[in-house]
N, C-alpha and C. Protein backbone atom coordinates (compact mmCIF):
# COMPACT_ATOMS: atom_id res chain seq x y z
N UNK A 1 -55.32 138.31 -82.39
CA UNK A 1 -56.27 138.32 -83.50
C UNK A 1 -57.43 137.36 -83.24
N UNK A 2 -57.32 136.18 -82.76
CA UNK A 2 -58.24 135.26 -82.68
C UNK A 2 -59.11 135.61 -81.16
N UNK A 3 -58.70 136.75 -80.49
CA UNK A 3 -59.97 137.30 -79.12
C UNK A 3 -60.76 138.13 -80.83
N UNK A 4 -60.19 138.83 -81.46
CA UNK A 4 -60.94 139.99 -82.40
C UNK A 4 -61.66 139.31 -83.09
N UNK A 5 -61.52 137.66 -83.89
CA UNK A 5 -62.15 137.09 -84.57
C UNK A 5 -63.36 136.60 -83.71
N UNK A 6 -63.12 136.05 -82.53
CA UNK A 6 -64.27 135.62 -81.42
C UNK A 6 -65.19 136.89 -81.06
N UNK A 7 -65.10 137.68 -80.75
CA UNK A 7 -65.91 138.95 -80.56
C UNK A 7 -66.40 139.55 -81.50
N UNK A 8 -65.82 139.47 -82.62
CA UNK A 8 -66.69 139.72 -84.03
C UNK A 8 -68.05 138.36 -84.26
N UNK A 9 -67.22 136.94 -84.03
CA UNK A 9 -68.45 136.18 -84.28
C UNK A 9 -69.73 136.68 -83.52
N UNK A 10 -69.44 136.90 -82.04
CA UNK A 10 -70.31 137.12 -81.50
C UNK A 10 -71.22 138.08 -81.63
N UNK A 11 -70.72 139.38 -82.22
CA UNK A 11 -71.37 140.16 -82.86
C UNK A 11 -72.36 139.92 -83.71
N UNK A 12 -71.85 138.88 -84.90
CA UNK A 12 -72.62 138.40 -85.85
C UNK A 12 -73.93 137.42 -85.46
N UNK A 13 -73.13 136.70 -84.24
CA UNK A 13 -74.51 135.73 -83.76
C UNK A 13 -75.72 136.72 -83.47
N UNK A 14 -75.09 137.93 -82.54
CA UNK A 14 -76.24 138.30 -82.08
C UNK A 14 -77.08 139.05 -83.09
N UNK A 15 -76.55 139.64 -84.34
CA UNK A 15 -76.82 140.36 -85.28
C UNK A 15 -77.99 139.11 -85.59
N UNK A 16 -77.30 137.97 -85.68
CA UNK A 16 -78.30 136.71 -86.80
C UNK A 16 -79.66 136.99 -85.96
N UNK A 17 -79.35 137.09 -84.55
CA UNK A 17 -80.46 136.38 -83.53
C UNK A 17 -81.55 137.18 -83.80
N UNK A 18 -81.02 138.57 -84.22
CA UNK A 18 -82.21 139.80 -84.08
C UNK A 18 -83.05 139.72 -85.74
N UNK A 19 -82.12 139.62 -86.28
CA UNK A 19 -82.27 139.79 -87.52
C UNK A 19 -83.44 138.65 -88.18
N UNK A 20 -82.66 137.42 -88.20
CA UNK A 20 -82.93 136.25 -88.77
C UNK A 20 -81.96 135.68 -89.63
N UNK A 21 -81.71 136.53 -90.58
CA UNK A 21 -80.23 136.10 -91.63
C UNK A 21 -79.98 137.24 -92.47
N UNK A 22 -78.72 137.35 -93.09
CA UNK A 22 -78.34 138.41 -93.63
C UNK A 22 -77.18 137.51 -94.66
N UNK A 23 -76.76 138.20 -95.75
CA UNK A 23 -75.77 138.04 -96.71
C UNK A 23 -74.20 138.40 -95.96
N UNK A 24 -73.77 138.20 -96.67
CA UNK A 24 -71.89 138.80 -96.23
C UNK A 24 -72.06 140.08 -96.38
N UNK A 25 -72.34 140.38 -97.82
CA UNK A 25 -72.39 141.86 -97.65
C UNK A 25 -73.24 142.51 -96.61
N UNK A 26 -74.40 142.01 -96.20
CA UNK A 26 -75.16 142.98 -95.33
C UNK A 26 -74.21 142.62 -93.83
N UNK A 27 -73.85 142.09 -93.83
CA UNK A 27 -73.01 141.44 -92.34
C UNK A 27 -71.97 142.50 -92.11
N UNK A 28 -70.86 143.05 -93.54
CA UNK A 28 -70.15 143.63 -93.47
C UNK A 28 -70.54 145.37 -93.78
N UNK A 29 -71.45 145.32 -94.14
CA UNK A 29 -71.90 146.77 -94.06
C UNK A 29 -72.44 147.25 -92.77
N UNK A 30 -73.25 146.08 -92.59
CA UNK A 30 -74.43 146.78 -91.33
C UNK A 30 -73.27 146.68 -89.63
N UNK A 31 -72.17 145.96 -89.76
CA UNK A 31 -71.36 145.44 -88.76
C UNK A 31 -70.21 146.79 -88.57
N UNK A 32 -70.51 146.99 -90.01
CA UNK A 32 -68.96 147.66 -90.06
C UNK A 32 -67.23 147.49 -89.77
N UNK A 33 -67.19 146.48 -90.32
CA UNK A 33 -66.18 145.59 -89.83
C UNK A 33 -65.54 145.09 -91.35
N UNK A 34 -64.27 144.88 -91.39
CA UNK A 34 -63.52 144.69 -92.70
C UNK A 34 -64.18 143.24 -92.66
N UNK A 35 -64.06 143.17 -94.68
CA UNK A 35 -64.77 142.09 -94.71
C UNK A 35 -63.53 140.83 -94.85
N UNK A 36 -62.53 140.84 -94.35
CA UNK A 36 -61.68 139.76 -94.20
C UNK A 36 -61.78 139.25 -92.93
N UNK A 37 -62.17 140.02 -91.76
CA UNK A 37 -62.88 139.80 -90.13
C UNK A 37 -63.76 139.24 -90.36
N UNK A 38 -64.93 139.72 -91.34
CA UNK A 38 -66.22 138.76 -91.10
C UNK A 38 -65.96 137.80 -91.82
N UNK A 39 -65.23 137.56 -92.77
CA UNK A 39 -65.25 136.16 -93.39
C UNK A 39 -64.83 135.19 -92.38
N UNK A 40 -63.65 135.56 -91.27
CA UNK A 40 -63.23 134.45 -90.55
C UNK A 40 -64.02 134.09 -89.36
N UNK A 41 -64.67 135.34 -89.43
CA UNK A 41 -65.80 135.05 -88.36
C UNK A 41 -66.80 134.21 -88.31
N UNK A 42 -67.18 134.33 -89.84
CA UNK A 42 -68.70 133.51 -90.28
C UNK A 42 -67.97 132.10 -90.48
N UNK A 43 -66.61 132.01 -90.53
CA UNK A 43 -66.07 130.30 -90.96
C UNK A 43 -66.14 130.26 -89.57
N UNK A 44 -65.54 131.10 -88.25
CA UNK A 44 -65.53 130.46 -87.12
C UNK A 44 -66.99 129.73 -86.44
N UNK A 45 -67.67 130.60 -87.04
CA UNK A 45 -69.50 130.11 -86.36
C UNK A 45 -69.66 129.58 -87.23
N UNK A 46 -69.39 128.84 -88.91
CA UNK A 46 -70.02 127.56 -89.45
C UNK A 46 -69.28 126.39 -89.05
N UNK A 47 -67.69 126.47 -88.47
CA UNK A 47 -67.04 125.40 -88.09
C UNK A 47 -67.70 124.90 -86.89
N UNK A 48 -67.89 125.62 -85.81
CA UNK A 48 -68.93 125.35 -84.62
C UNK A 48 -70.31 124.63 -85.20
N UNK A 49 -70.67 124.79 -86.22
CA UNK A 49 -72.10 124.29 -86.31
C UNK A 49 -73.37 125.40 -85.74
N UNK A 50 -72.68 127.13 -85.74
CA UNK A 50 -73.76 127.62 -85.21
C UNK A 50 -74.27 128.38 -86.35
N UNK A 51 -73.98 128.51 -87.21
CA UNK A 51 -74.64 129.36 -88.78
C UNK A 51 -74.56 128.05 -89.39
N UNK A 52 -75.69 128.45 -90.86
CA UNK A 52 -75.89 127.66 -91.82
C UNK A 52 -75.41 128.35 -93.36
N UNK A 53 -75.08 128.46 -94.14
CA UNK A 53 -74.26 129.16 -94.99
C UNK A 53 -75.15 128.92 -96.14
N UNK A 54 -76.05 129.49 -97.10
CA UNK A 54 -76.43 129.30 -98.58
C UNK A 54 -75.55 129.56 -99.63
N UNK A 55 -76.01 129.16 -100.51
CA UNK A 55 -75.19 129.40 -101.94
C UNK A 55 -74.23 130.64 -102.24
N UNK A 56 -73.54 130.47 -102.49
CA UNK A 56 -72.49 131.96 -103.60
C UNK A 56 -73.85 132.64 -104.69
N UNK A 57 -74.21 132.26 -105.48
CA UNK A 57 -74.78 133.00 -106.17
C UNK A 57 -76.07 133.84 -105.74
N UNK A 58 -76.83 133.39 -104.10
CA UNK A 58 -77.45 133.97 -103.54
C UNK A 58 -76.62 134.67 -102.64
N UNK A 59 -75.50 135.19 -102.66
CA UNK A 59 -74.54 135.92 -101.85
C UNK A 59 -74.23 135.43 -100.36
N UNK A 60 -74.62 134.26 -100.35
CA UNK A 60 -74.04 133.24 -99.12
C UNK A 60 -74.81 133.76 -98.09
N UNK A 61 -76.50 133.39 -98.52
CA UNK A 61 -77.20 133.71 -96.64
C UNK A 61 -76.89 133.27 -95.58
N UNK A 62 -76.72 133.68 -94.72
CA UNK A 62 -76.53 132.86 -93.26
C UNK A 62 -77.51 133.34 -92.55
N UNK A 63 -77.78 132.39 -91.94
CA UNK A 63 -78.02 132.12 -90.16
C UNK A 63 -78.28 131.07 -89.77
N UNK A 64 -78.94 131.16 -88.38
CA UNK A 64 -78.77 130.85 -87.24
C UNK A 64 -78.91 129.21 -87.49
N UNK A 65 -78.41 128.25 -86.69
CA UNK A 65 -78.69 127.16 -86.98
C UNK A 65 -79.21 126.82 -85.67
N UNK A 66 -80.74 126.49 -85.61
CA UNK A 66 -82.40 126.20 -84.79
C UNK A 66 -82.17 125.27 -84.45
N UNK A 67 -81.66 125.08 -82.64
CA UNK A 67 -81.30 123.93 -81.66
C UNK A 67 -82.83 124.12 -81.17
């Protein structure tokens, strides 16, 4: 499970990279991927320090965090 959670983040990074930022929901729609995968995904890339996470009531924007 944790190669599936790593290859999903990566998905998402690269999604952020193109994109700029997206919500959970757009993460899990546009990814197509259950949204219990992307949740552990997006905790695996905010535990790293590589996403930045906004508010719940703005539906938790993420991205990229600008090294």
């Amino acid at each position: 499970m944790i190669t599936v959670i790593g290859i999903v983040a990566g998905e998402i990074w690269h999604y952020l990279d193109e994109k700029g930022n997206a919500t959970l929901n757009q993460l899990i729609k546009e990814l197509k991927k259950p949204a219990e995968l992307v949740h552990m995904s997006v905790g695996w890339l905010a535990r790293e320090g590589h996403v930045l996470l906004g508010p719940p009531d703005q539906g938790y924007p993420i991205s990229l965090v600008k090294r």
